[in-house]
Protein backbone atom coordinates (compact mmCIF):
# COMPACT_ATOMS: atom_id res chain seq x y z
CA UNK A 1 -7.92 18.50 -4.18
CA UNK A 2 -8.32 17.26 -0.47
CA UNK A 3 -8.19 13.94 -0.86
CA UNK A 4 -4.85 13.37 -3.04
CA UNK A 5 -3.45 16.11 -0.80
CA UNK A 6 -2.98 13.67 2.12
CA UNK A 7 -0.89 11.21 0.47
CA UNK A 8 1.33 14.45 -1.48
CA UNK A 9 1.02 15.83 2.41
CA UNK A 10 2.60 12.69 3.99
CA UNK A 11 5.23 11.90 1.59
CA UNK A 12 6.22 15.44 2.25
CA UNK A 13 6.40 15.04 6.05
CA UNK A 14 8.25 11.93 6.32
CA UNK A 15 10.84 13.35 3.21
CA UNK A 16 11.38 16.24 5.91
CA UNK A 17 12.26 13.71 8.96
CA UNK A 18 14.18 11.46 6.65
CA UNK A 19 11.55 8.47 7.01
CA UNK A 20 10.32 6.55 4.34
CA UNK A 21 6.77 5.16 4.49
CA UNK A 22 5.16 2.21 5.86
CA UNK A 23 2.19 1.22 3.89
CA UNK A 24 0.50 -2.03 5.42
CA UNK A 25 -2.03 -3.92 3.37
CA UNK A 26 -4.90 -5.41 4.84
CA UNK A 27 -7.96 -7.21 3.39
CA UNK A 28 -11.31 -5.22 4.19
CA UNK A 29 -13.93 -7.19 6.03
CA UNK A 30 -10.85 -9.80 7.47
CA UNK A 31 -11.70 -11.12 9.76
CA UNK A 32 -15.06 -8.49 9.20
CA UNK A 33 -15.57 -5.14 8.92
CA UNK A 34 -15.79 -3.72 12.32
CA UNK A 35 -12.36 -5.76 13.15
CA UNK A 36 -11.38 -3.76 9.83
CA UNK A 37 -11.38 -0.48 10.83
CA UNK A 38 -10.36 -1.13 14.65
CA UNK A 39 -6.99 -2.37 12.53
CA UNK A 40 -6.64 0.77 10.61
CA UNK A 41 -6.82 2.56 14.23
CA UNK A 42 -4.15 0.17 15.59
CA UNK A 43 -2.15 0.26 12.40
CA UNK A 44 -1.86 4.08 12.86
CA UNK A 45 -1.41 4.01 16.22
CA UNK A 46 1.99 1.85 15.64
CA UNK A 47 3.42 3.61 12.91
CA UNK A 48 1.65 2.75 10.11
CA UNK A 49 1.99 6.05 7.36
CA UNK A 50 -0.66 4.97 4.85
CA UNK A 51 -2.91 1.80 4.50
CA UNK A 52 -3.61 -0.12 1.51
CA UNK A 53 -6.89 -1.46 2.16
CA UNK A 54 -7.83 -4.88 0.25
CA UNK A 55 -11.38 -5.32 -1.60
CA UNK A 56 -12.23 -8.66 -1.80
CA UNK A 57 -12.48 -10.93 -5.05
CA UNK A 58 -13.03 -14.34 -6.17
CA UNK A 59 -10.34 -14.57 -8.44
CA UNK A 60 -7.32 -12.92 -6.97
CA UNK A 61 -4.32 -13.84 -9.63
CA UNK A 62 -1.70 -11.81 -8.28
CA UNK A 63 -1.85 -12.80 -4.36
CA UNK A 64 -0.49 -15.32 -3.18
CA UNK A 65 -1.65 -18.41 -0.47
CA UNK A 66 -1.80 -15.75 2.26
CA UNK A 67 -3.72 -12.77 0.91
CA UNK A 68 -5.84 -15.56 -1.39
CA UNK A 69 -7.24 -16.68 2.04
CA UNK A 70 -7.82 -13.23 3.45
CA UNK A 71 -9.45 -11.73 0.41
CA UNK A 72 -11.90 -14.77 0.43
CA UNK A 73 -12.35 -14.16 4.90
CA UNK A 74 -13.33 -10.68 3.18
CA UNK A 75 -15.83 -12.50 0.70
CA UNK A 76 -17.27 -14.58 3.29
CA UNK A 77 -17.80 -11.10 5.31
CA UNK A 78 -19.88 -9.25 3.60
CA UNK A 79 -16.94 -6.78 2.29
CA UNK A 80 -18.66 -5.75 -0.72
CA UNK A 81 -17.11 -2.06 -2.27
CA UNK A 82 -20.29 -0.32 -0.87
CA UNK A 83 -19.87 -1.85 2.16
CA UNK A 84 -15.97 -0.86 2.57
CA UNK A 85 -16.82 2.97 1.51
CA UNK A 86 -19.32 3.26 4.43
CA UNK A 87 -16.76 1.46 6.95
CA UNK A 88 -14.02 4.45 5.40
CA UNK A 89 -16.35 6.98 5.71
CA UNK A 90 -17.02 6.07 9.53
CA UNK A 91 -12.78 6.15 9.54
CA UNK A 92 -12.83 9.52 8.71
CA UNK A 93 -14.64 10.91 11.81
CA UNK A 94 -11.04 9.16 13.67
CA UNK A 95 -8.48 9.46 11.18
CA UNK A 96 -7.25 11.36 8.17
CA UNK A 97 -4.54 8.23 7.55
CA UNK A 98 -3.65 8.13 3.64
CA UNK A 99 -6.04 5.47 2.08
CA UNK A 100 -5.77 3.39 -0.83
CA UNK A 101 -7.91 1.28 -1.88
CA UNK A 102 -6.21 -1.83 -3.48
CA UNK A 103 -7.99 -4.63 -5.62
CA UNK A 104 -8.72 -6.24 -9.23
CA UNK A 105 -10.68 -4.37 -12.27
CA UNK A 106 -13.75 -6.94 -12.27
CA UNK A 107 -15.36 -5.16 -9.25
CA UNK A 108 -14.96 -1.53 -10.44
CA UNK A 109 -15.87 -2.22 -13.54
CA UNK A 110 -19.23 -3.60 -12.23
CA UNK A 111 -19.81 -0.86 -9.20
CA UNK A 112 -18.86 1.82 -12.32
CA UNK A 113 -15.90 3.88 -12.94
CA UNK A 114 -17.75 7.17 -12.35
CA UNK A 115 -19.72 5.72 -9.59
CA UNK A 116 -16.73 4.59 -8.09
CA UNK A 117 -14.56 7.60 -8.18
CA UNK A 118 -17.27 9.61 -6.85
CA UNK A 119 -18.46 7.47 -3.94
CA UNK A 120 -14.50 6.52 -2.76
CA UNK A 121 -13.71 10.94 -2.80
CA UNK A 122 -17.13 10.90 -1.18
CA UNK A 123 -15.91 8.71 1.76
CA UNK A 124 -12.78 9.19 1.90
CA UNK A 125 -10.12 7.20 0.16
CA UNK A 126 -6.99 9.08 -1.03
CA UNK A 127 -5.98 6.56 -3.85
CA UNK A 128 -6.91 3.93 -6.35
CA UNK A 129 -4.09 1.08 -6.89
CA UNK A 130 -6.06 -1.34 -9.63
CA UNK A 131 -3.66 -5.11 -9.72
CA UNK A 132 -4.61 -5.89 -12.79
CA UNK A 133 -5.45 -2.90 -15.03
CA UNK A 134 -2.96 -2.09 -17.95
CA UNK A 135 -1.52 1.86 -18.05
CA UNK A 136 -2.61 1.44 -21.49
CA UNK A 137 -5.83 0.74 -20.34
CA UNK A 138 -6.32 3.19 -17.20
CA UNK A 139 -7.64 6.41 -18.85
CA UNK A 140 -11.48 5.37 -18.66
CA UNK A 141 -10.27 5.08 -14.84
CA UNK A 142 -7.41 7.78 -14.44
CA UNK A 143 -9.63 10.32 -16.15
CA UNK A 144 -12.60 10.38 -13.71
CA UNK A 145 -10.57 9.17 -10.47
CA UNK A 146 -8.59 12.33 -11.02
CA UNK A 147 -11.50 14.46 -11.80
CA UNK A 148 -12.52 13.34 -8.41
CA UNK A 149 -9.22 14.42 -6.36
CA UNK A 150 -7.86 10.72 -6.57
CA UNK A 151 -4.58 9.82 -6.73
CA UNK A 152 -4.14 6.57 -9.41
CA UNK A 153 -1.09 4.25 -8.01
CA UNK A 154 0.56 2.20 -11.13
CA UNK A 155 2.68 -0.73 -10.87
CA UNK A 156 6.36 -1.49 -11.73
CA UNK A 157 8.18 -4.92 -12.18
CA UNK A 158 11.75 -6.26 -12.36
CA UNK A 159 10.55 -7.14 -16.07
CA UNK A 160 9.88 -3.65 -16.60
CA UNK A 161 11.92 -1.74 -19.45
CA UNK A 162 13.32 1.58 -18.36
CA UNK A 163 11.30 3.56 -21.25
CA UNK A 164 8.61 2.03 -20.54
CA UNK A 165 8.98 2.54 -16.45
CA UNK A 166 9.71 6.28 -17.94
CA UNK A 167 5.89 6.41 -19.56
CA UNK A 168 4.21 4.74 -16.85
CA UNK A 169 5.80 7.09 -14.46
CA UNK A 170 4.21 10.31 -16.40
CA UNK A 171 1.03 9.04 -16.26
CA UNK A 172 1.15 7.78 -12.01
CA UNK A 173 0.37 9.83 -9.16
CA UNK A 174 0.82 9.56 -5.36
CA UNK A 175 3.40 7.12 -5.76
CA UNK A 176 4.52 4.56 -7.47
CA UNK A 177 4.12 0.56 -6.22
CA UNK A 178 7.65 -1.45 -7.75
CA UNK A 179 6.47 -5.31 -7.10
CA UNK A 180 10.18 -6.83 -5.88
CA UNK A 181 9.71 -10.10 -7.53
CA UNK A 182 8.41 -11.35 -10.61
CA UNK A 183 5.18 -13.46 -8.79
CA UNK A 184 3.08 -12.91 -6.56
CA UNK A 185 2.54 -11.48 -3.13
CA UNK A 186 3.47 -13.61 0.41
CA UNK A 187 6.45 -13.64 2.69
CA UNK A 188 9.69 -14.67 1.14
CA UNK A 189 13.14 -15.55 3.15
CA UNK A 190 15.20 -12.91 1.12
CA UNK A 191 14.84 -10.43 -1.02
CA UNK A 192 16.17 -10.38 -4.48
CA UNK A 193 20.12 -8.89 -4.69
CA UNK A 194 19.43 -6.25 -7.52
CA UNK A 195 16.10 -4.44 -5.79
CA UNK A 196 18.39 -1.09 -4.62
CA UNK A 197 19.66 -1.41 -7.98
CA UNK A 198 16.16 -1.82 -9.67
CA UNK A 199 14.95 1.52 -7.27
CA UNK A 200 18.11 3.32 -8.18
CA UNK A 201 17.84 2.96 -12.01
CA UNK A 202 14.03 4.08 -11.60
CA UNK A 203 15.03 7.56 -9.83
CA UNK A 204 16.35 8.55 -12.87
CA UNK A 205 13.11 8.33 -14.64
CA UNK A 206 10.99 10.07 -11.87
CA UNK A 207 10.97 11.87 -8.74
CA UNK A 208 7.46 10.31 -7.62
CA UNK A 209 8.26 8.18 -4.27
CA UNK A 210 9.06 4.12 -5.16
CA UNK A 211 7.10 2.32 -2.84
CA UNK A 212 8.45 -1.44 -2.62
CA UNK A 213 6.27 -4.91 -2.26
CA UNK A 214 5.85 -8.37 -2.27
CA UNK A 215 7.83 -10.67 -0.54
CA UNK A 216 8.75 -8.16 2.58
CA UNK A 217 7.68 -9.81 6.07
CA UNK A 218 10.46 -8.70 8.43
CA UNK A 219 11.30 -6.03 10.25
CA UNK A 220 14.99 -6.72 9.18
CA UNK A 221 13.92 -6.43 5.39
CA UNK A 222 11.42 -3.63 5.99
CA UNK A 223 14.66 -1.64 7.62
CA UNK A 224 16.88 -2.89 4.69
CA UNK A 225 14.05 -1.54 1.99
CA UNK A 226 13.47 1.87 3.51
CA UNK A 227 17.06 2.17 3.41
CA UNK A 228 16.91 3.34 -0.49
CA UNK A 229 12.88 3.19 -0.91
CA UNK A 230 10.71 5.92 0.23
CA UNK A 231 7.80 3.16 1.14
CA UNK A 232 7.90 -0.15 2.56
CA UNK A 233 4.93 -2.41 1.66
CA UNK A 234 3.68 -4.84 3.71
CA UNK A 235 0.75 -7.34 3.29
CA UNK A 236 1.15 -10.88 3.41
CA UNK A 237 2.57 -11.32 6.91
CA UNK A 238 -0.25 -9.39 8.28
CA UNK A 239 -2.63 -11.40 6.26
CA UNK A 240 -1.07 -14.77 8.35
CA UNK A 241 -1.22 -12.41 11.79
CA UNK A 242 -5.39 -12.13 11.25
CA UNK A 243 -5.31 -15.49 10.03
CA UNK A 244 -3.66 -16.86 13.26
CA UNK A 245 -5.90 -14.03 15.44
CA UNK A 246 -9.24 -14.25 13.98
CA UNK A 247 -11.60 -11.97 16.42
CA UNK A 248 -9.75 -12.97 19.44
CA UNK A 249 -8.59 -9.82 21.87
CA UNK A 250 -5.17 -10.05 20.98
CA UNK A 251 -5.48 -9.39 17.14
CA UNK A 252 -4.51 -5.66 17.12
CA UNK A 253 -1.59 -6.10 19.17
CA UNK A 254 -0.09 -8.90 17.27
CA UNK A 255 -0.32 -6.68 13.83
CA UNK A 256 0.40 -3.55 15.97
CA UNK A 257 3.42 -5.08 17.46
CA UNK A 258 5.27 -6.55 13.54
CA UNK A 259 3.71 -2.74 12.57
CA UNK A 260 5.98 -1.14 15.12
CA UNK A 261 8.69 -3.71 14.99
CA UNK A 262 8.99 -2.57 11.12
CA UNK A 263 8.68 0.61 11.64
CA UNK A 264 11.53 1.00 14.47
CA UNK A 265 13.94 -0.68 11.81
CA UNK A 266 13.01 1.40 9.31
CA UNK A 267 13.91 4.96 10.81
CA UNK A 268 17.54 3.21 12.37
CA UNK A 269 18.07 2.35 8.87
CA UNK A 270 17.80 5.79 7.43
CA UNK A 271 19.34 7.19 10.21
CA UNK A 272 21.98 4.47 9.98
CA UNK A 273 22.39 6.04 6.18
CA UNK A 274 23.47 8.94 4.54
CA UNK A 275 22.74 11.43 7.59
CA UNK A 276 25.13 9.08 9.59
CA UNK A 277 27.78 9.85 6.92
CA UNK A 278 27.36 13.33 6.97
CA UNK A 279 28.22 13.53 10.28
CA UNK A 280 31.70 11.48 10.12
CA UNK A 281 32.68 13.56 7.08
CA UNK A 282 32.03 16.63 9.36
């Protein structure tokens, strides 16, 4: 269907350049709605392959300090799920960017599962990426958000088991979200030693693209990620960029600017990768 198409389409564009993805995460409604979608523009603009777009809730375990603070800007907005599908839905007429929409069970479950699916296909949104939602628990979800052309995005750990990264892999679509760190999201000074490790043990369970996040807030470790990822996740440091911005004019250039930063390093790592050793061997 259409809408899971884009995010198959994309993959399958940047796989043919050699690029891996750059998915930034930002909270809907932060600083508010119509700064929102300006940021998807900008985002796209920059280099930006996909956006995870947050929906705001009161009780956000898995974020950290950062994204806590956005997702209650969002809150204090007005970003309410209806609200966020009619902002997409204006999107659309501008972009046909991948779209996922990122956040906690609690609201779904209240807006409705069939409700939901329908309405986000209806406006738009490519993918649903649920925190806090078990895959043993996903089929009252899966079912109708793939009946709906929507692409459901599961979550891998470090913690993970390999036969159990195996089943969770059968039953994922679009891609598949590996959180770095065992914790939650915000900007950390390193990344952990054993992630290409991690990424490379997980290949041999699936060929869906690894998307990495959590803890990545540099363009050095965006570059560093993409070069054994296909997708580079990034949310906290643009959470402190709107944060430090607010409505002022400069706000889409600042995220633009780490946007584009990232994204430079991550094509001169890939090309800095296996095509370079191709060449010397030729």
């Amino acid at each position: 269907m259409k809408s899971a198409n884009r995010i198959a389409q994309k993959f399958a564009e940047l796989g043919a350049r050699n690029e891996a993805a750059l998915i930034p995460f930002i909270v809907a409604g932060d600083p508010d709605l119509d700064s929102t979608r300006r940021l998807v523009l900008e985002l796209e603009a920059r280099g930006a392959d996909l956006i995870e777009l947050g929906v705001p809730f009161s009780d956000p375990m898995a974020d950290g300090p950062a994204n806590q603070r956005a997702l209650a800007r969002g809150l204090g907005a007005g970003a309410s799920l209806a609200a966020i599908l009619s902002m997409v839905s204006e999107l659309r007429r501008e972009t046909q960017i991948p779209i996922v929409l990122f956040g906690y069970y609690n609201p779904v479950f209240h807006y409705g599962v069939e409700r939901l699916t329908a309405d986000a296909a209806k406006a738009g949104i490519d993918a649903l990426l649920v925190i806090d939602l078990p895959p043993e628990e996903a089929d009252e979800l899966k079912q109708p958000a793939r009946a709906n052309g929507l692409d459901l995005i599961l979550l891998l750990a470090p913690t993970t088991p390999i036969e159990r990264a195996r089943k969770i892999a059968r039953a994922a679509s679009g891609f598949i979200y590996y959180v770095s760190v065992a914790g939650v999201t915000g900007a950390r000074s390193s990344l952990p030693t054993d992630l290409r490790d991690h990424i490379a043990a997980l290949r041999s369970v699936t060929d869906i693209p690894l998307g990495v996040g959590f803890g990545i807030s540099t363009a050095e470790q965006a570059g560093e990620v993409a070069s054994f990822a296909d997708a580079v996740v990034v949310g906290s440091a643009i959470s402190l960029l709107i944060e430090k911005h607010g409505k002022t004019p400069g706000l889409a250039g600042a995220v633009g600017d780490l946007v584009a930063a990232m994204k430079t390093a991550m094509r001169a790592a890939r090309n800095r990768g296996p095509q370079q050793s191709e060449r010397s061997d030729g």
